[in-house]
Protein backbone atom coordinates (compact mmCIF):
# COMPACT_ATOMS: atom_id res chain seq x y z
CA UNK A 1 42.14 85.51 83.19
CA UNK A 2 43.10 83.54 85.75
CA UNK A 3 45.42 84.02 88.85
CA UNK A 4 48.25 81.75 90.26
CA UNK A 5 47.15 81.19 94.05
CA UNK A 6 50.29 78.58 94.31
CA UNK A 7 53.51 80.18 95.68
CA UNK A 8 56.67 79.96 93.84
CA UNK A 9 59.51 78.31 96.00
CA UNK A 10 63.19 78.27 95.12
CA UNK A 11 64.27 74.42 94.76
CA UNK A 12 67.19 73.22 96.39
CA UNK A 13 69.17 73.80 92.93
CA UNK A 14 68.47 77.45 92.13
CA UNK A 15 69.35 77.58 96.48
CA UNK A 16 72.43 75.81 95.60
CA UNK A 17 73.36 77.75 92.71
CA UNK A 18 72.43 81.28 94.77
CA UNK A 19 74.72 79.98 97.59
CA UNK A 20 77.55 79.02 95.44
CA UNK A 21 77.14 82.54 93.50
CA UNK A 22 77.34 84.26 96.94
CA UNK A 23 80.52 82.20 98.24
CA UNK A 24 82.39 83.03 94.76
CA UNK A 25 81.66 86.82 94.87
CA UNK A 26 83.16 86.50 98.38
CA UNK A 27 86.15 84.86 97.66
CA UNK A 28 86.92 86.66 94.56
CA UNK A 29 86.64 89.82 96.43
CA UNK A 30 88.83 88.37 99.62
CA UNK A 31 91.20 87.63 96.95
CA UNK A 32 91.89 91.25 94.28
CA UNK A 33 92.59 92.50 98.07
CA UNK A 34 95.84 90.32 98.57
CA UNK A 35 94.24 88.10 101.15
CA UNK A 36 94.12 84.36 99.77
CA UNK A 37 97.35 84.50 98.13
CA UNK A 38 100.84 84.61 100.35
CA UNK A 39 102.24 87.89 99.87
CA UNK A 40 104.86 87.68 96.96
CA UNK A 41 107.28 90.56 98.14
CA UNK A 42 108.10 91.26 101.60
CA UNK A 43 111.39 91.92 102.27
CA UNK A 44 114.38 94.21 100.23
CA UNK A 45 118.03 92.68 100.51
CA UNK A 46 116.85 90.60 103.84
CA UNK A 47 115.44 94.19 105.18
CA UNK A 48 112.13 93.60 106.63
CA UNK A 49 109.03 95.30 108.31
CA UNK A 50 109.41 95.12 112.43
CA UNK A 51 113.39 94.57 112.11
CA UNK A 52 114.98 96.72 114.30
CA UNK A 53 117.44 99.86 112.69
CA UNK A 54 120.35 98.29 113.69
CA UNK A 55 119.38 94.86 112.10
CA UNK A 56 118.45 96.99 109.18
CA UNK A 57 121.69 98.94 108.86
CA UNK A 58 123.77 95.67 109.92
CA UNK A 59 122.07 94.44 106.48
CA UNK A 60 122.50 97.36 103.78
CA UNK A 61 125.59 98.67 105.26
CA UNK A 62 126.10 102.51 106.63
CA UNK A 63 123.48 105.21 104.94
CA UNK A 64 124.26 107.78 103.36
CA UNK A 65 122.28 109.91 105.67
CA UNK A 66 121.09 108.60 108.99
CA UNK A 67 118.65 109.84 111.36
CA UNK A 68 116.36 108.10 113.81
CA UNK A 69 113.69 108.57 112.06
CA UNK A 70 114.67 107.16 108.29
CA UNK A 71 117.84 106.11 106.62
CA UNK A 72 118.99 107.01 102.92
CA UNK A 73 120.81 104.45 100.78
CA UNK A 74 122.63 104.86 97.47
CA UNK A 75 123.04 101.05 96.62
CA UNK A 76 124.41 102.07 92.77
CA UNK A 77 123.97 104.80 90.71
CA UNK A 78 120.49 103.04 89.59
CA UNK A 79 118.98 102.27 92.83
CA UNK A 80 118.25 104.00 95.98
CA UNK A 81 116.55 102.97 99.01
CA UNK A 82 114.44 104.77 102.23
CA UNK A 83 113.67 102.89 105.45
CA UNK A 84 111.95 104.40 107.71
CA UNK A 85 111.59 103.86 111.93
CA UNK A 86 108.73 104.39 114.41
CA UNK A 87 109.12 105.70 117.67
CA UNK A 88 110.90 102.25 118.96
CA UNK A 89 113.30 102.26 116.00
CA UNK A 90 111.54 99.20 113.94
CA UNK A 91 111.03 99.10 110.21
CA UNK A 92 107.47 100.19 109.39
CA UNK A 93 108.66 101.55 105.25
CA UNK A 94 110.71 100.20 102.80
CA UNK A 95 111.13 101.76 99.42
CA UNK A 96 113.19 101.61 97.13
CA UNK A 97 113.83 103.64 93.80
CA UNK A 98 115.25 101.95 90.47
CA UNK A 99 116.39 104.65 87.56
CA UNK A 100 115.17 103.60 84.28
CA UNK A 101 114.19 100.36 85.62
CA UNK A 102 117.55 99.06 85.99
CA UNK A 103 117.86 96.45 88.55
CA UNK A 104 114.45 96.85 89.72
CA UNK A 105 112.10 92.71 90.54
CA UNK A 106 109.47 92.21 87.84
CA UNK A 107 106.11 93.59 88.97
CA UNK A 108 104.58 90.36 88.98
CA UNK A 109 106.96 89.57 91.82
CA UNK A 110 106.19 92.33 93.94
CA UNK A 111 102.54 92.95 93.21
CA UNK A 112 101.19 90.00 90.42
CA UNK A 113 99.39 90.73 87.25
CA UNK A 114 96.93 93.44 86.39
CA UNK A 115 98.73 96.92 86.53
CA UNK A 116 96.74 99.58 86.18
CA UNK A 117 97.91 102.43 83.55
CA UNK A 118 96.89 105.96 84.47
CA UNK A 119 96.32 108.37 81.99
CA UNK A 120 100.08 109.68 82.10
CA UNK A 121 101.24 106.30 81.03
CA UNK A 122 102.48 105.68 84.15
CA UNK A 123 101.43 102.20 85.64
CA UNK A 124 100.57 101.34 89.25
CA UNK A 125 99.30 98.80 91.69
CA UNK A 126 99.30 98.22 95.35
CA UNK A 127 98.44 94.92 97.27
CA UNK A 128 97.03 95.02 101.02
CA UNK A 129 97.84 92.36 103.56
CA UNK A 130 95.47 92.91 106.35
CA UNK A 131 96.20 89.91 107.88
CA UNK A 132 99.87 90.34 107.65
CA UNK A 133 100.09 94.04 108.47
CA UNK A 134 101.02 95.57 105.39
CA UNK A 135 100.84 97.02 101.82
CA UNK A 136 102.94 96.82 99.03
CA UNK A 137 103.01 98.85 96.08
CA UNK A 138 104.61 99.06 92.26
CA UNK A 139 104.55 102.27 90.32
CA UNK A 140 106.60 103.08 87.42
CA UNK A 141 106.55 106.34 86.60
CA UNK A 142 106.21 107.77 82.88
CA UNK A 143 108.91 110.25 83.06
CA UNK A 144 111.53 110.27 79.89
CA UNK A 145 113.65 108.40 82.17
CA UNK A 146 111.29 105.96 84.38
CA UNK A 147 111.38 105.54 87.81
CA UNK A 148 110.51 102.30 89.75
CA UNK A 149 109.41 102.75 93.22
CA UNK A 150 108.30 99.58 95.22
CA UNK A 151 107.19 100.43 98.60
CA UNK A 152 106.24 98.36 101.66
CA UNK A 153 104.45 99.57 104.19
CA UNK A 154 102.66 99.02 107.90
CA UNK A 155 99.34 99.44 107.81
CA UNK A 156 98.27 101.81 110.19
């Protein structure tokens, strides 16, 4: 029997090919989190995160119920809407509520492909921004009569 005395060294290819491995498990992992694609929904009916209540309510009209904390819309009898304030009276939540569907954006223009479906039948995903600040989120619930609910959030 005889034993190897040489040491094995990784050639520059199997180095290359390691490196290259490493740099696409990074990037596919930066992107599933939201954070090498531009986010596809941020705003609801030029409503946006950071936009002051009165900028908000100058957009979507008078709420139905008004507070400084969060403002209630009935926009038709299929679609509702919450925004919510912080302590200086900017936007921080948007979401909105869609009965049946009706009206509501196609999930891939809120959140892209790749809903997940929980065991309910209800389906669900939510995209992070870190370097924008925010989440937003799709879930349609699996109720006889289906709700959509697209949120946008701060991140805290």
């Amino acid at each position: 029997m005889r034993y190897q005395t040489e040491k094995q060294r990784i050639g520059i290819l199997e180095l290359t090919f390691l490196l290259l491995g490493i740099f696409l498990i990074l990037l596919l992992s930066y992107t599933v989190n939201g954070q090498g694609k531009a986010p596809l929904y941020r705003e609801y009916r030029g409503v946006h995160l950071g936009m002051t209540a009165a900028e908000a309510r100058a957009k979507l009209g008078e709420p139905v119920m008004k507070s400084n904390d969060q403002d209630f819309y009935v926009l038709s009898a299929n679609e509702t809407a919450q925004i919510a304030y912080d302590q200086f009276q900017k936007v921080v939540t948007i979401s909105t509520d869609y009965t049946a569907g009706v009206g509501a954006p196609d999930y891939r223009t809120v959140v892209g492909t790749g809903l997940l479906e929980k065991p309910d039948g209800s389906l669900f995903r939510m995209v992070q921004y870190q370097s924008e600040g925010f989440w937003v989120s799709y879930n349609k619930s699996a109720a006889g009569v289906p709700v959509v609910t697209i949120t946008i959030q701060m991140l805290r």
